[in-house]
C-alpha atoms as a PDB file:
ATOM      1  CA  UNK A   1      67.490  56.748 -78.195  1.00  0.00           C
ATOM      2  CA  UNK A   2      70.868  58.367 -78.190  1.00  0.00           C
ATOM      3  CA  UNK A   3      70.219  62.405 -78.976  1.00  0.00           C
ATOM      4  CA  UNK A   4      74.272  62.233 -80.253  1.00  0.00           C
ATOM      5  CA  UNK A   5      72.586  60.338 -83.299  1.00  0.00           C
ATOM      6  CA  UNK A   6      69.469  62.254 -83.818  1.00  0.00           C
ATOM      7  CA  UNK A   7      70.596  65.395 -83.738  1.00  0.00           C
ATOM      8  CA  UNK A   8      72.359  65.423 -87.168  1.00  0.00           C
ATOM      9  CA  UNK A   9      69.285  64.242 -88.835  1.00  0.00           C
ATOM     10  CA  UNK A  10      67.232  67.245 -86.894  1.00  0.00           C
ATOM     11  CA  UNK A  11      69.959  69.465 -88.374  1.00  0.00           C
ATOM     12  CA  UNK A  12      70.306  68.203 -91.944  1.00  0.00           C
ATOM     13  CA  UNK A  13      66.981  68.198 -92.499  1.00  0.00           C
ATOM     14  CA  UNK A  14      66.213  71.692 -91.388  1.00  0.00           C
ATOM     15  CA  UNK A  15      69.681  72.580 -93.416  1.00  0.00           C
ATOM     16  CA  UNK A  16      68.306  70.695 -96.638  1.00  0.00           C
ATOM     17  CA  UNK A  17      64.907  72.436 -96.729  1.00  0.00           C
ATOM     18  CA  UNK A  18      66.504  76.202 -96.474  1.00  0.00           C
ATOM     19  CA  UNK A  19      68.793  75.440 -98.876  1.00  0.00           C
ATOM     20  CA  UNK A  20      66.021  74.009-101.317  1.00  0.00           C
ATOM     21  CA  UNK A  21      63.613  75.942-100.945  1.00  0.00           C
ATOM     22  CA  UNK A  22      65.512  79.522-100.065  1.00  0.00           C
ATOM     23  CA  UNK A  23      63.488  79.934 -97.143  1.00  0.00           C
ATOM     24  CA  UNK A  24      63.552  79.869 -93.231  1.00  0.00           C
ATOM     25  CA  UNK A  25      62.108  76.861 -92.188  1.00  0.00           C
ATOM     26  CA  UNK A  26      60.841  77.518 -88.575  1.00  0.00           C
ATOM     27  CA  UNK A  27      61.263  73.818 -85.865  1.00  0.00           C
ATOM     28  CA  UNK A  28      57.845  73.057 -84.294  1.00  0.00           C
ATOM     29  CA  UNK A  29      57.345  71.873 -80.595  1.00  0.00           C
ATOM     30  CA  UNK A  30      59.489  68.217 -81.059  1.00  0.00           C
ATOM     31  CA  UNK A  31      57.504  65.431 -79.151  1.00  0.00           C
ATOM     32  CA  UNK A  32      58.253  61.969 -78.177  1.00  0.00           C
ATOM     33  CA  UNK A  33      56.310  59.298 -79.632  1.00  0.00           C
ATOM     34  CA  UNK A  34      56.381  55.567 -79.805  1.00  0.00           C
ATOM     35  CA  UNK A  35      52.966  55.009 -81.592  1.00  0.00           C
ATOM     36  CA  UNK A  36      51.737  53.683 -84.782  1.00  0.00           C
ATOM     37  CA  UNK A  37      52.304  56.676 -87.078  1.00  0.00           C
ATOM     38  CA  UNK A  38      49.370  57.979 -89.219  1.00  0.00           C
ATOM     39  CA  UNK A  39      50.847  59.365 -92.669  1.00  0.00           C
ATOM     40  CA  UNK A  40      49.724  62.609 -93.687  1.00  0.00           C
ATOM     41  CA  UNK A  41      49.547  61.528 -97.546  1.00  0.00           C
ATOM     42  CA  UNK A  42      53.247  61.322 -98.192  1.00  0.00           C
ATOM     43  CA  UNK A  43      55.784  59.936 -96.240  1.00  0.00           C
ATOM     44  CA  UNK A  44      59.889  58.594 -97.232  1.00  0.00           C
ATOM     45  CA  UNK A  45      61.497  56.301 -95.171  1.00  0.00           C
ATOM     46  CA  UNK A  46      65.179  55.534 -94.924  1.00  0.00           C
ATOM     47  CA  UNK A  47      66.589  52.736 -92.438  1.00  0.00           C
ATOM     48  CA  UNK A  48      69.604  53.135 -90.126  1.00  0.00           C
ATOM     49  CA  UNK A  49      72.014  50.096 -89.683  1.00  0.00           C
ATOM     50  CA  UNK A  50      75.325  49.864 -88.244  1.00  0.00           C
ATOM     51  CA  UNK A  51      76.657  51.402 -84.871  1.00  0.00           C
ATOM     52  CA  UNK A  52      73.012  52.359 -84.621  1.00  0.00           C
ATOM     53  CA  UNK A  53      69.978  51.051 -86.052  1.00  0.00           C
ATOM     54  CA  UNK A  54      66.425  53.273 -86.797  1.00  0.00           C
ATOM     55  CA  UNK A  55      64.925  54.666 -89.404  1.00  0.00           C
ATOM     56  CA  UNK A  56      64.096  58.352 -90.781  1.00  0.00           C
ATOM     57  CA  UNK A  57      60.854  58.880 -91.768  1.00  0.00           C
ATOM     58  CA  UNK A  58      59.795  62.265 -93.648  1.00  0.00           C
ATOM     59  CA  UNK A  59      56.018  63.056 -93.535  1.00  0.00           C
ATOM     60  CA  UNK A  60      53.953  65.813 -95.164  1.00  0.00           C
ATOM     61  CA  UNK A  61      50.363  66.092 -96.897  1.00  0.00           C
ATOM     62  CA  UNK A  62      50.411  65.576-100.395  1.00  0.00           C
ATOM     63  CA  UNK A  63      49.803  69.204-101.382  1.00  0.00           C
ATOM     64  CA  UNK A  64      53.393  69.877 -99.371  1.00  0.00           C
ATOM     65  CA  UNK A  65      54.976  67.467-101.428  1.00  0.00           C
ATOM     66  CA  UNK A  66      53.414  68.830-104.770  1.00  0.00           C
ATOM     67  CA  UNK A  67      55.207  72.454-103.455  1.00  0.00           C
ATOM     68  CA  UNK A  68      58.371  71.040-102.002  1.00  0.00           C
ATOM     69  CA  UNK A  69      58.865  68.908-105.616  1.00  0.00           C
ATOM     70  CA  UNK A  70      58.112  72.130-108.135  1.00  0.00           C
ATOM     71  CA  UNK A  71      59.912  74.454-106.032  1.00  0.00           C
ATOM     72  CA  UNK A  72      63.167  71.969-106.110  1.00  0.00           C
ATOM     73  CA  UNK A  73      62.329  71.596-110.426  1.00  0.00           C
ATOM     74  CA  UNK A  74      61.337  74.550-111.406  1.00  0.00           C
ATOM     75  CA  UNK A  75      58.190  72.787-113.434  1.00  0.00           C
ATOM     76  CA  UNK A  76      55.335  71.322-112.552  1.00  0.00           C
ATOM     77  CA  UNK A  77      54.698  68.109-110.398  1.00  0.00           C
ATOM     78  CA  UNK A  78      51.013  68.695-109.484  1.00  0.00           C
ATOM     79  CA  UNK A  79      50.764  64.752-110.633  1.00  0.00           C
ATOM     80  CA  UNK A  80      53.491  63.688-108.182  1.00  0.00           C
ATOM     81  CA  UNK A  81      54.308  61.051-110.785  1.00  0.00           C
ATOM     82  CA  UNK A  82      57.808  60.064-111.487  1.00  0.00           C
ATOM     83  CA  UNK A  83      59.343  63.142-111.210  1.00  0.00           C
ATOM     84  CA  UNK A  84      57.933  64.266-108.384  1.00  0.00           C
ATOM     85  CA  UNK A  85      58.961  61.338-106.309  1.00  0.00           C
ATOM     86  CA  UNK A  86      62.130  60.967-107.301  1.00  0.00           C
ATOM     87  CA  UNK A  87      62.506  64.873-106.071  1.00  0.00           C
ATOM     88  CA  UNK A  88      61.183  63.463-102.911  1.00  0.00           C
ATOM     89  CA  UNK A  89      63.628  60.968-102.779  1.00  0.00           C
ATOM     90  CA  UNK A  90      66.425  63.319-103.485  1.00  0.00           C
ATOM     91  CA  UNK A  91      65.707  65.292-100.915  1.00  0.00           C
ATOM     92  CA  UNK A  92      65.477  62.522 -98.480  1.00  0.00           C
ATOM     93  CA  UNK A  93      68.917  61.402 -99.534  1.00  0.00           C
ATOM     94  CA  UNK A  94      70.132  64.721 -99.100  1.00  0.00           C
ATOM     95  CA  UNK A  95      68.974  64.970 -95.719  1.00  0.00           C
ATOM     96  CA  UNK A  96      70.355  61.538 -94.556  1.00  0.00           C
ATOM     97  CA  UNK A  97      74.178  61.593 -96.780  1.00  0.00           C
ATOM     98  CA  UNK A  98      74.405  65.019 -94.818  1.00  0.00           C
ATOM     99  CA  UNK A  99      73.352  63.364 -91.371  1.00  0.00           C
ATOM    100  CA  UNK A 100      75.341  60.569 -92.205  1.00  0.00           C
ATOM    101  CA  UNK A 101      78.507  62.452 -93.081  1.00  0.00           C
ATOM    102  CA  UNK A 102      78.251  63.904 -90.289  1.00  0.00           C
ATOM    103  CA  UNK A 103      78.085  61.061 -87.763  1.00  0.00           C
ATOM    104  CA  UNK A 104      80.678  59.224 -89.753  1.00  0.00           C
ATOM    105  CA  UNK A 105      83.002  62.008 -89.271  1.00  0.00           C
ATOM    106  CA  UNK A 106      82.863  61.997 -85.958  1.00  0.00           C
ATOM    107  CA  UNK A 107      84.113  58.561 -85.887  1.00  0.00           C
ATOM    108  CA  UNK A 108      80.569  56.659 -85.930  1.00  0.00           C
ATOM    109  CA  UNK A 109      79.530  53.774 -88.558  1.00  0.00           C
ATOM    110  CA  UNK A 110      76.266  53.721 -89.991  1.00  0.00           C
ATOM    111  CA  UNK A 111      74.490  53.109 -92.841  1.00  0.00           C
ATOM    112  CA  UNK A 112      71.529  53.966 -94.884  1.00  0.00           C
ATOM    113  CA  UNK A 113      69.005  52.005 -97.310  1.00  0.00           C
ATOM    114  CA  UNK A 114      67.833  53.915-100.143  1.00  0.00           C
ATOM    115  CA  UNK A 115      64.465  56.341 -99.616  1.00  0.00           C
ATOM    116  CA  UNK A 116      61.130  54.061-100.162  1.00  0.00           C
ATOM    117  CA  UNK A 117      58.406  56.932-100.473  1.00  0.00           C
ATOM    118  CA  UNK A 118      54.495  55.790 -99.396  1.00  0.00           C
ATOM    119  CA  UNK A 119      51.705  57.705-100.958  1.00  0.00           C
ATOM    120  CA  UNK A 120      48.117  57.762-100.289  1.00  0.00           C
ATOM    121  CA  UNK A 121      45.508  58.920 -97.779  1.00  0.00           C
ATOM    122  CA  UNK A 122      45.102  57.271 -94.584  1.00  0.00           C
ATOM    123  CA  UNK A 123      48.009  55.475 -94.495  1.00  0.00           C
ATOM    124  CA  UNK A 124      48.899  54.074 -90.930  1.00  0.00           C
ATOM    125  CA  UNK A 125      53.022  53.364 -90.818  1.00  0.00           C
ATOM    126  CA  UNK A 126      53.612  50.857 -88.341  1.00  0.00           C
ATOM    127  CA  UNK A 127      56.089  48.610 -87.324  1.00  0.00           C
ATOM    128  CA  UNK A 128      57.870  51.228 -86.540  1.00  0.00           C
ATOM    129  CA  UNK A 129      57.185  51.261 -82.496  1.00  0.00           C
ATOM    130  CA  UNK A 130      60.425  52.864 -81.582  1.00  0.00           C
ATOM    131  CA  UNK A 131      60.807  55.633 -79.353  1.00  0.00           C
ATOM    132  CA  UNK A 132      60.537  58.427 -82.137  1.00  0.00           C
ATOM    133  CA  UNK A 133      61.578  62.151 -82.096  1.00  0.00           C
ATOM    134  CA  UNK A 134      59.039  63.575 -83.755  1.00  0.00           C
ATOM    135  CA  UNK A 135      59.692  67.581 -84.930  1.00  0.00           C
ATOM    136  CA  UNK A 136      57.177  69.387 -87.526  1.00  0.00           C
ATOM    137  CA  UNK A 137      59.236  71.939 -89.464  1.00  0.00           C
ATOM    138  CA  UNK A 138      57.182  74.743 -91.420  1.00  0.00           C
ATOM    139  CA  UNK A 139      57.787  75.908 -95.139  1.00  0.00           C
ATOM    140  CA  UNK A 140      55.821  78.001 -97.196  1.00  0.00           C
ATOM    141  CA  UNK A 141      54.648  74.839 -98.911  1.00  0.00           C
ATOM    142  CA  UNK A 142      53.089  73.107 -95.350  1.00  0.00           C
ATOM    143  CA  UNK A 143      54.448  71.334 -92.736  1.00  0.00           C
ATOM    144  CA  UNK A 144      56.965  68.726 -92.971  1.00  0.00           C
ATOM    145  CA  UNK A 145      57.160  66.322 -90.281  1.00  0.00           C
ATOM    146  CA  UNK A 146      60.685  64.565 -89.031  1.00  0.00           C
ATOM    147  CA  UNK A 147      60.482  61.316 -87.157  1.00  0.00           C
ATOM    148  CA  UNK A 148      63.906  60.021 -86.446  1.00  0.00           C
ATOM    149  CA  UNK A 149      64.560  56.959 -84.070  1.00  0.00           C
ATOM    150  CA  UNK A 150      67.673  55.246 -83.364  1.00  0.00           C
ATOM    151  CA  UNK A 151      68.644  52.782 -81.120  1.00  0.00           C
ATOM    152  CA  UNK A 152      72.220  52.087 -80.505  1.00  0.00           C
ATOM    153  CA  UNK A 153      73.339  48.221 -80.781  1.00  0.00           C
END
């Protein structure tokens, strides 16, 4: 895992959340991880390919998401239905063209597949045993969980 790559995710997605939701948005204690990851109710996923290959995974409880996705429309997505997850999915894009920009500015190459968002309780995300950054960042709507992890090819 190559910080130079994670770091712009870390930043964009802190970045993407003030900007949304007008608030500070406080970076928990980041931890390493390279376990089976338990979703908290709602999770988006983008993969990495290229230069670098990983994924971005975004994870948060579904009452989180219900807050994040009014507070980004202005109405109500207490339903999460369509609307609601294609806020979620915004954001997530938002989050990764910004990380991405960045990296490919810098001269890197990579690549991103389009958000697939998982709902539901108990979900366990695996497949994913990659080293993984794992950083909880706090909004007035709940905690929103990065997990970034990148290998370099």
């Amino acid at each position: 895992m190559r910080y130079t790559f994670i770091r712009p995710f870390l930043d964009a997605a802190q970045t993407v959340l003030e900007d949304v939701l007008s608030e500070q948005t406080p970076v928990g204690e980041p931890q390493l991880s390279s376990k089976t990851l338990a979703g908290l109710g709602v999770a988006t996923i983008v993969g990495i390919t290229g230069e670098a290959d990983g994924r971005l995974l975004i994870n948060m409880t579904r009452e989180s998401a219900v807050g994040i996705a009014q507070a980004m429309n202005g109405e109500d997505c207490s339903e999460l239905g369509a609307l609601g997850q294609d806020t979620l999915a915004e954001l997530t894009s938002m989050v990764t063209g910004r990380a991405i920009s960045t990296l490919n500015d810098a001269g890197h190459r990579l690549r991103v597949s389009p958000p697939t968002i998982l709902i539901g309780e108990n979900l366990t995300i695996s497949g994913l045993e990659m080293e993984t950054l794992v950083v909880p960042l706090e909004t007035t709507h709940g905690k929103v969980v990065v997990n970034i992890a990148v290998t370099t090819n």
